[in-house]
N, C-alpha and C. Protein backbone atom coordinates (compact mmCIF):
# COMPACT_ATOMS: atom_id res chain seq x y z
N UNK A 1 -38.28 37.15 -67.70
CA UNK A 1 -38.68 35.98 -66.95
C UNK A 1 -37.52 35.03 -66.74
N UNK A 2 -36.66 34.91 -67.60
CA UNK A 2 -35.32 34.07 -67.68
C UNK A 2 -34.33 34.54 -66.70
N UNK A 3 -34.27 36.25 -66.46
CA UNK A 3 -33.57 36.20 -65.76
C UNK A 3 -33.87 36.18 -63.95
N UNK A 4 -35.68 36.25 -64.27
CA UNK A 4 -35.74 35.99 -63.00
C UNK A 4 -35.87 34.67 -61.92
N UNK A 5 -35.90 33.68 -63.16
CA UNK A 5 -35.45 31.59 -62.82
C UNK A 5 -33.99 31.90 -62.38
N UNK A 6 -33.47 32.57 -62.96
CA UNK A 6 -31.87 32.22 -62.92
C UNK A 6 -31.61 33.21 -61.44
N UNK A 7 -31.92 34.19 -60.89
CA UNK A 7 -32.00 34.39 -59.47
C UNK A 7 -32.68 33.35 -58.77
N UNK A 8 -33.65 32.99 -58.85
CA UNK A 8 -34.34 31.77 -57.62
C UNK A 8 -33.61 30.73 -57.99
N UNK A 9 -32.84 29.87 -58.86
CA UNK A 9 -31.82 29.04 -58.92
C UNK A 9 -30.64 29.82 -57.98
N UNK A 10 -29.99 30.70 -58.35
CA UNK A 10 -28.85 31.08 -57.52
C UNK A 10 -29.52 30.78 -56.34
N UNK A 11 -31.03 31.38 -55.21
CA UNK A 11 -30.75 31.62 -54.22
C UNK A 11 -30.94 29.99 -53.70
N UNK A 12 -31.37 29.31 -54.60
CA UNK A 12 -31.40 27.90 -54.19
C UNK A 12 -30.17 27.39 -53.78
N UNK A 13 -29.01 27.66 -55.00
CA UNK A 13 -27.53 27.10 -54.60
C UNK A 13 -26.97 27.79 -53.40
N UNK A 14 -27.49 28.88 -52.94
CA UNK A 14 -26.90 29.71 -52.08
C UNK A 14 -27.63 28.59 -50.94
N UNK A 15 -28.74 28.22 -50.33
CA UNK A 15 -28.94 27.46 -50.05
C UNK A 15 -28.04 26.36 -49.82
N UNK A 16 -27.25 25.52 -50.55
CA UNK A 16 -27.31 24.43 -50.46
C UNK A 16 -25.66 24.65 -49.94
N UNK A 17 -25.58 25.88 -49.49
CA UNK A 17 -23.81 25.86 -48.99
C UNK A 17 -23.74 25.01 -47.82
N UNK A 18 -22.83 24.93 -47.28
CA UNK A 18 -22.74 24.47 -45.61
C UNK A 18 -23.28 25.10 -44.94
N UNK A 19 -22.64 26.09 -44.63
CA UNK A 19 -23.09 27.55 -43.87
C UNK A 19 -24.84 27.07 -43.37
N UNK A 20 -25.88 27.34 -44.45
CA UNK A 20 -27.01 26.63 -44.01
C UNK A 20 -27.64 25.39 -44.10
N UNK A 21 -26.55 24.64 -43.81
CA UNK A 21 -26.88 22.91 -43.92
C UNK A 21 -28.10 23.29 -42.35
N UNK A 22 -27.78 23.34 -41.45
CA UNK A 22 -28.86 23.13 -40.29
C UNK A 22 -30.04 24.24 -40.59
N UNK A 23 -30.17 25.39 -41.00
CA UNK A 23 -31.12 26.04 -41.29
C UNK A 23 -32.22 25.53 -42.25
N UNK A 24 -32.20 24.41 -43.56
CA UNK A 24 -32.19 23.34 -43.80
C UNK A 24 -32.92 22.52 -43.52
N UNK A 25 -32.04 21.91 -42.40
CA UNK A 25 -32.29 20.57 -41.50
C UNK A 25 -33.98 20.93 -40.37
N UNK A 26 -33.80 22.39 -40.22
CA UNK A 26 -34.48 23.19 -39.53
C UNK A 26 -36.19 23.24 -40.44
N UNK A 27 -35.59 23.68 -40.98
CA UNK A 27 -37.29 23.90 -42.08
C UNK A 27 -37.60 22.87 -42.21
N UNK A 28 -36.73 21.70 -43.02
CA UNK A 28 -37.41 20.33 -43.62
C UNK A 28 -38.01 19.75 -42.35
N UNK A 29 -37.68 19.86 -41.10
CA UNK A 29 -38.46 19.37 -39.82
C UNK A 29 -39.82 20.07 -39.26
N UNK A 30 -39.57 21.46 -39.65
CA UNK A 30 -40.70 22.03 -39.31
C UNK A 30 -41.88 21.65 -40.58
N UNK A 31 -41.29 21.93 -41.75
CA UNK A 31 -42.15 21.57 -42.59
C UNK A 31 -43.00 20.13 -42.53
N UNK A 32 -42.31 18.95 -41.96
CA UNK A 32 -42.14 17.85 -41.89
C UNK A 32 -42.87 17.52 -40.37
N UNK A 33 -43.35 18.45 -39.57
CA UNK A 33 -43.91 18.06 -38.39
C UNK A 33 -45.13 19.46 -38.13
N UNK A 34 -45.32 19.70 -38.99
CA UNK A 34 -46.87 20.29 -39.49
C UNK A 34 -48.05 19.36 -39.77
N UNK A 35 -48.14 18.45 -40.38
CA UNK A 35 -48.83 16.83 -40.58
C UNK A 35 -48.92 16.65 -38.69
N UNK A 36 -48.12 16.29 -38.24
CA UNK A 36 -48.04 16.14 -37.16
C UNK A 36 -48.88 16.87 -35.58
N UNK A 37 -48.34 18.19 -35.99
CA UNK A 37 -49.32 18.97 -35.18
C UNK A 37 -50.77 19.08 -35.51
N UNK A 38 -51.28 19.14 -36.69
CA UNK A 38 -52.43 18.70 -37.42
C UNK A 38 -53.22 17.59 -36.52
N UNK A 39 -52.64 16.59 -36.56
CA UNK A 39 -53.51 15.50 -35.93
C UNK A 39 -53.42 15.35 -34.07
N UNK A 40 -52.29 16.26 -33.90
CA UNK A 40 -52.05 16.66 -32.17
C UNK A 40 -53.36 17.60 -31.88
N UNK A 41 -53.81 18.40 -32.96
CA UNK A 41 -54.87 19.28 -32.08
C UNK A 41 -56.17 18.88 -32.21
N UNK A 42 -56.11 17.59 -33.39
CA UNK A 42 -57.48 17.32 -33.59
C UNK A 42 -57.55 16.18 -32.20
N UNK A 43 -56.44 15.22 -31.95
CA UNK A 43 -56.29 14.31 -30.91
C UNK A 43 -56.77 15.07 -29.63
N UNK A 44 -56.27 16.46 -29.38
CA UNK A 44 -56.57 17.31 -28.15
C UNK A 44 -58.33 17.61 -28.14
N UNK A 45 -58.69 17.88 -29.23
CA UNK A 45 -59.82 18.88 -29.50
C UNK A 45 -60.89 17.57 -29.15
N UNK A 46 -60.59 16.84 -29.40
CA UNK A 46 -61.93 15.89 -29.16
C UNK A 46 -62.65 15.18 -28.05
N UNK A 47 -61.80 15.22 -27.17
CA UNK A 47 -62.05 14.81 -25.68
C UNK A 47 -62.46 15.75 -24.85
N UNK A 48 -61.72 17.14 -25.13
CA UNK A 48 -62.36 18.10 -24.72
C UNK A 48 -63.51 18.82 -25.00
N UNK A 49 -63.81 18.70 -26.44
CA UNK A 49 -65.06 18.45 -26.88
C UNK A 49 -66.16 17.77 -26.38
N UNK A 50 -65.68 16.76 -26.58
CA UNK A 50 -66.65 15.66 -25.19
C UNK A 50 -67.28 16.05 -23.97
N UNK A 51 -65.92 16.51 -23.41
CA UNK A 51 -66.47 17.11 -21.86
C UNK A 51 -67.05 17.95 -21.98
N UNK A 52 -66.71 19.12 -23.27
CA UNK A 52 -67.57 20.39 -22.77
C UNK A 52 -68.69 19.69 -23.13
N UNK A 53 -69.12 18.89 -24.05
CA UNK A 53 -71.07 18.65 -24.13
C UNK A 53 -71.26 17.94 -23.19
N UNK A 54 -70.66 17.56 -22.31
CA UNK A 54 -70.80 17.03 -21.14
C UNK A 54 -71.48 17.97 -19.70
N UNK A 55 -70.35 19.02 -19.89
CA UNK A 55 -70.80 20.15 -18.98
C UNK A 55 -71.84 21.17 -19.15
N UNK A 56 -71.61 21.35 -20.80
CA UNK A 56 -72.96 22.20 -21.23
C UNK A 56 -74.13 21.65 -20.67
N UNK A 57 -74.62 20.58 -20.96
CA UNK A 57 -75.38 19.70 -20.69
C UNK A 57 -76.02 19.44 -19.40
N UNK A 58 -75.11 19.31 -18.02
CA UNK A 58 -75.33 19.35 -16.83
C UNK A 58 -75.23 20.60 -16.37
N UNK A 59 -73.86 21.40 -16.15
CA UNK A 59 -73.81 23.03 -15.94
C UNK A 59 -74.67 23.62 -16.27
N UNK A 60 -74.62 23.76 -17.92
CA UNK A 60 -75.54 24.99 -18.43
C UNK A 60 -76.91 25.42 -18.23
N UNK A 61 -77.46 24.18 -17.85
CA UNK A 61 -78.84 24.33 -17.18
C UNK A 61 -78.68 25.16 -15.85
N UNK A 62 -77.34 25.61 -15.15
CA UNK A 62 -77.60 26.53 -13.71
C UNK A 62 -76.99 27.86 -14.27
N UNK A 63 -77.04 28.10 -15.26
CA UNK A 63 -76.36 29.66 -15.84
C UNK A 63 -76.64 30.76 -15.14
N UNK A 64 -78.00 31.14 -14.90
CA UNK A 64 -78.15 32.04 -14.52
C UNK A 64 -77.98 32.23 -12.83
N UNK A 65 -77.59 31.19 -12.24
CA UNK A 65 -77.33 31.03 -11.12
C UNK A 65 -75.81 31.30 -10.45
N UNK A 66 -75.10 31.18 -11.95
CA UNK A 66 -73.85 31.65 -11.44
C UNK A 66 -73.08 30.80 -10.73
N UNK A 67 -71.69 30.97 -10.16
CA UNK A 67 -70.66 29.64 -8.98
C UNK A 67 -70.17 29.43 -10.49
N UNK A 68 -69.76 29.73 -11.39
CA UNK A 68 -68.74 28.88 -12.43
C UNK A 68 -69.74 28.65 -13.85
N UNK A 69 -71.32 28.17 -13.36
CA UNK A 69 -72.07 27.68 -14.35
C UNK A 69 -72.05 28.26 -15.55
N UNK A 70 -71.94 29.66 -15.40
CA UNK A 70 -72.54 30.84 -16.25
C UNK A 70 -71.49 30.96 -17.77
N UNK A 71 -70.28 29.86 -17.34
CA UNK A 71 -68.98 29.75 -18.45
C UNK A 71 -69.06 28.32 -18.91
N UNK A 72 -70.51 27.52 -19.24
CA UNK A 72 -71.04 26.93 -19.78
C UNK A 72 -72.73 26.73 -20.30
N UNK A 73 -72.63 27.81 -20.62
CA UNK A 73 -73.78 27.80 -21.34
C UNK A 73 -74.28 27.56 -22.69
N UNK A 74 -73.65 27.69 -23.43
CA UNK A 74 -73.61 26.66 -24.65
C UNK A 74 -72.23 25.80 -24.81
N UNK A 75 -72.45 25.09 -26.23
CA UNK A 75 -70.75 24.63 -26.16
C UNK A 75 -69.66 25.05 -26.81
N UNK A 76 -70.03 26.61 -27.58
CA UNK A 76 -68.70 26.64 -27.71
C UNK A 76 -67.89 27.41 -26.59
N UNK A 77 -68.78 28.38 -25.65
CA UNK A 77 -68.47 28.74 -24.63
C UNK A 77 -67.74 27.75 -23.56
N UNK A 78 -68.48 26.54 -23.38
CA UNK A 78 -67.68 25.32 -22.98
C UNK A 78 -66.51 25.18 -22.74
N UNK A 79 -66.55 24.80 -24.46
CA UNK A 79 -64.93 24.13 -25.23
C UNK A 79 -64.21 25.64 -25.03
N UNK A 80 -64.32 26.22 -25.04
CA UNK A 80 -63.25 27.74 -24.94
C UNK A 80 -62.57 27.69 -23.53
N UNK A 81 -63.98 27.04 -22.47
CA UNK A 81 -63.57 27.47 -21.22
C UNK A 81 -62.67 25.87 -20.90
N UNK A 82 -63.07 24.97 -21.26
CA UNK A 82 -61.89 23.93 -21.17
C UNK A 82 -60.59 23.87 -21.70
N UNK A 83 -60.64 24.43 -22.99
CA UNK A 83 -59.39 24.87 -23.32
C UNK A 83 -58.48 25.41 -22.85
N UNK A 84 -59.30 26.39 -22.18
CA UNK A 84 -58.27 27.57 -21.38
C UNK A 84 -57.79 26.85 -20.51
N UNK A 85 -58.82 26.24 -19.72
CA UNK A 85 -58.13 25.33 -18.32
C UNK A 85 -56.96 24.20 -18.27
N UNK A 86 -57.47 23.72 -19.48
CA UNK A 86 -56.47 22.29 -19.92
C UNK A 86 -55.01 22.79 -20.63
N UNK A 87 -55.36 23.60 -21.75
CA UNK A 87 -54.14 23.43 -22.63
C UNK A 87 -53.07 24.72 -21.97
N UNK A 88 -53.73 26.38 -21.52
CA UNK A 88 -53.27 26.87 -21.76
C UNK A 88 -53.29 27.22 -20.06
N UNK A 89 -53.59 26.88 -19.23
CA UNK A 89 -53.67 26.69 -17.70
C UNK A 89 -54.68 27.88 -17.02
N UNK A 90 -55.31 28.68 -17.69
CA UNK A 90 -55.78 29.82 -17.30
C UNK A 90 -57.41 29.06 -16.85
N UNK A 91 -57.42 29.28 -15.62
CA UNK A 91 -58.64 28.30 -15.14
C UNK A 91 -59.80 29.34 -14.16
N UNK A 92 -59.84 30.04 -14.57
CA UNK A 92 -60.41 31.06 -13.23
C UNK A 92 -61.31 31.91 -14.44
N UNK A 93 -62.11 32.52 -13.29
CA UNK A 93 -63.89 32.85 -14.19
C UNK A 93 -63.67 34.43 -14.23
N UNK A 94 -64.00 35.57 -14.61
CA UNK A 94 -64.06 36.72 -14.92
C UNK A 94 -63.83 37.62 -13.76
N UNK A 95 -64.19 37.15 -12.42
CA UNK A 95 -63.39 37.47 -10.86
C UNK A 95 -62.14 37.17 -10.57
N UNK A 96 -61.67 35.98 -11.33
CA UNK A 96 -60.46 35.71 -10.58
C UNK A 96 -60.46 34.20 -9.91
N UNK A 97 -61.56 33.68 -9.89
CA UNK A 97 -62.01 32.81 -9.00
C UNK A 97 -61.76 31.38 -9.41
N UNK A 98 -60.85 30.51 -8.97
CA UNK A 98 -60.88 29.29 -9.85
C UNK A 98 -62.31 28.71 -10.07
N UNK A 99 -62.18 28.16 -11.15
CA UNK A 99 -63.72 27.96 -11.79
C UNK A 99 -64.30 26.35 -11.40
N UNK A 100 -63.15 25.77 -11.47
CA UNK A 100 -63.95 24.29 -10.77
C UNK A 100 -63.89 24.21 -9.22
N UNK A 101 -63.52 24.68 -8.24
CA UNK A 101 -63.29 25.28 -7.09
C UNK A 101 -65.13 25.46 -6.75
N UNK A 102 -64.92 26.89 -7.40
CA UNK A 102 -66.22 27.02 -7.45
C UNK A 102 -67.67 26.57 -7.97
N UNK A 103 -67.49 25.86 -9.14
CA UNK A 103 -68.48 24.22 -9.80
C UNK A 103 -68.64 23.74 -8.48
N UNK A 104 -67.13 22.80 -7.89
CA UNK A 104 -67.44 22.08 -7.11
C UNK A 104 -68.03 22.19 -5.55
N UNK A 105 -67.95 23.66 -5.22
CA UNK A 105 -69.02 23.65 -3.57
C UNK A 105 -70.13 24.21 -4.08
N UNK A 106 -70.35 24.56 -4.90
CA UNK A 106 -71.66 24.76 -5.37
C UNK A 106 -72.75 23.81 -5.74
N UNK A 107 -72.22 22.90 -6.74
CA UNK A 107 -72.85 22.04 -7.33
C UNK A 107 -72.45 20.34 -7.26
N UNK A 108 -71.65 19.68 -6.63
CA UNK A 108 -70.63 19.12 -6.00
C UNK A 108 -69.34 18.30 -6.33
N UNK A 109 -68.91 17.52 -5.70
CA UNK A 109 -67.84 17.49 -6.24
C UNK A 109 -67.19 16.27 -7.14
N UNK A 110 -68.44 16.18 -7.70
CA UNK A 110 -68.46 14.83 -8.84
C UNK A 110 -67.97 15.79 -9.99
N UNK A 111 -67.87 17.30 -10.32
CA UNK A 111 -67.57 17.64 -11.13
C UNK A 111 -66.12 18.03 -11.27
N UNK A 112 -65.47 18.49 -9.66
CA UNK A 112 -64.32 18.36 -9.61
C UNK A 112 -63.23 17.55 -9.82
N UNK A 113 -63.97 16.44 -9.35
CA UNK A 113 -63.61 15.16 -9.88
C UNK A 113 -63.40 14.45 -11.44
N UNK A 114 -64.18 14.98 -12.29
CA UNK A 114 -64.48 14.84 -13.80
C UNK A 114 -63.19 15.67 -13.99
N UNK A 115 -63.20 16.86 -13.70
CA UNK A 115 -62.14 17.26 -14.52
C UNK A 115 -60.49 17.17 -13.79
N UNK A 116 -60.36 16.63 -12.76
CA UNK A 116 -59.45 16.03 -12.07
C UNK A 116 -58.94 14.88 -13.27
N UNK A 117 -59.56 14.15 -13.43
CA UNK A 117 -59.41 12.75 -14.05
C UNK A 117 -59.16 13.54 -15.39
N UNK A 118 -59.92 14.30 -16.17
CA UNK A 118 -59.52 14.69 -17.32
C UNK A 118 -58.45 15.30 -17.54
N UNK A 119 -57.88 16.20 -16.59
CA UNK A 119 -57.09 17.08 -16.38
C UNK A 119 -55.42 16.09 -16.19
N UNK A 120 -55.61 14.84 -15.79
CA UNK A 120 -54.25 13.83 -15.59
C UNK A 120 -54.72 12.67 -16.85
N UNK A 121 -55.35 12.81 -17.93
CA UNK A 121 -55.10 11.78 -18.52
C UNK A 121 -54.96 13.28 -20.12
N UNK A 122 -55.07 14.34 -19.91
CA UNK A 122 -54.47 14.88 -21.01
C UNK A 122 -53.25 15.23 -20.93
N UNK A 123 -53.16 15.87 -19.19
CA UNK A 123 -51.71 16.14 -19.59
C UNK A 123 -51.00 15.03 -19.46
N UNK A 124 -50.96 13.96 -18.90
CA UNK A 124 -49.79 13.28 -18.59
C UNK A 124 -49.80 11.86 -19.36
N UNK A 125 -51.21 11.45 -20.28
CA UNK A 125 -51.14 10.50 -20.68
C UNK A 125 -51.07 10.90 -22.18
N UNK A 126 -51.97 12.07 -22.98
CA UNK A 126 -51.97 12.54 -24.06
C UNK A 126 -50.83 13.41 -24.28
N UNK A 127 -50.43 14.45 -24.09
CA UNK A 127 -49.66 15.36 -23.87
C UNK A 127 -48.08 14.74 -24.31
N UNK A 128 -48.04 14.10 -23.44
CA UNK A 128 -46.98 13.45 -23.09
C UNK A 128 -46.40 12.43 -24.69
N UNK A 129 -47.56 12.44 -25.34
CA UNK A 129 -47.49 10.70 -26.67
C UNK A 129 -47.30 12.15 -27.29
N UNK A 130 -48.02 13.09 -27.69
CA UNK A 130 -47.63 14.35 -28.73
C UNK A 130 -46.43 14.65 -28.60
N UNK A 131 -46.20 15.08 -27.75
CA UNK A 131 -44.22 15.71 -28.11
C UNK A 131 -43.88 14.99 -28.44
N UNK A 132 -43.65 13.33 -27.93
CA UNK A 132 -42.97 11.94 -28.06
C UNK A 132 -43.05 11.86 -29.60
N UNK A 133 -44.04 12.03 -30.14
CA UNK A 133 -44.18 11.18 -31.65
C UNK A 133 -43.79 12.59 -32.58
N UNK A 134 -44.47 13.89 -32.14
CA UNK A 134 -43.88 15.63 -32.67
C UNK A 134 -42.15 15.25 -32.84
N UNK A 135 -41.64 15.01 -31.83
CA UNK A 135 -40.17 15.01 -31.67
C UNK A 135 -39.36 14.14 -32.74
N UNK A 136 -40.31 12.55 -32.66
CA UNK A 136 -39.91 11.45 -33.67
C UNK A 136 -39.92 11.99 -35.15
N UNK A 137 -41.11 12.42 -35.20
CA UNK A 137 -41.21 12.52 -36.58
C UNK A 137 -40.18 14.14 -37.19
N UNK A 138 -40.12 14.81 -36.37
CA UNK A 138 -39.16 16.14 -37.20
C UNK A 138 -37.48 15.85 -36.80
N UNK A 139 -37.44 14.61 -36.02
CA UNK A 139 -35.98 14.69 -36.05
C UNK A 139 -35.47 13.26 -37.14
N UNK A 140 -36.75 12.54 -37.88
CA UNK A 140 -36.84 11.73 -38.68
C UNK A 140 -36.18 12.16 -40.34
């Protein structure tokens, strides 16, 4: 057991050469902006949350009718399908078909509109404070 402290000490000093001063600098930031992303996805997750019981709510009642509805029918189906649209840009229904495109001549365009407005205050008002404060805090 003694001699196996006295290897994880060496690889510690091996560590602490120059050589990986930024490799280092590298972890203690990542380590150090984990806290950070933590409260970035709960900040993300909740508005979108919102909307999807928003849409479940109005949408999901035309499911079986199809035009987009049918990718809100409960909410976690919802929140999956806002996700996709918001965070990760993939916005189109199992055809191919953009999905609020199709919400909106179907059912009209107060919904296009909803997620218009949602769609410019995550990315450009939320979005935008996460990297800003992500960035602060791991180069802190």
């Amino acid at each position: 057991r003694i001699l196996r402290l006295v290897r994880i000490t060496r690889l510690v000093r091996l560590c602490r050469l120059e050589v990986f001063c930024d490799l280092m600098v590298m972890v203690k930031g990542a380590i150090g902006g984990f806290k950070t992303l933590f409260w970035a996805v709960i900040l993300i997750s909740l508005p979108l949350y919102a909307f999807a019981i928003g849409l479940r709510e109005t949408l999901g009642v035309f499911a079986e009718e199809g035009h987009g509805a049918e990718l809100f029918v409960n909410v976690a189906e919802s929140f999956f399908t806002l996700f996709r649209c918001t965070v990760v840009g993939e916005c189109t229904d199992h055809s191919g078909q953009p999905i609020f495109a199709l919400v909106s001549n179907e059912y009209g365009w107060g919904y296009g509109f909803a997620f218009c407005i949602v769609e410019l205050l995550m990315t450009f008002g939320l979005f935008n404070v996460i990297v800003a404060i992500f960035i602060e805090n791991v180069l802190a």
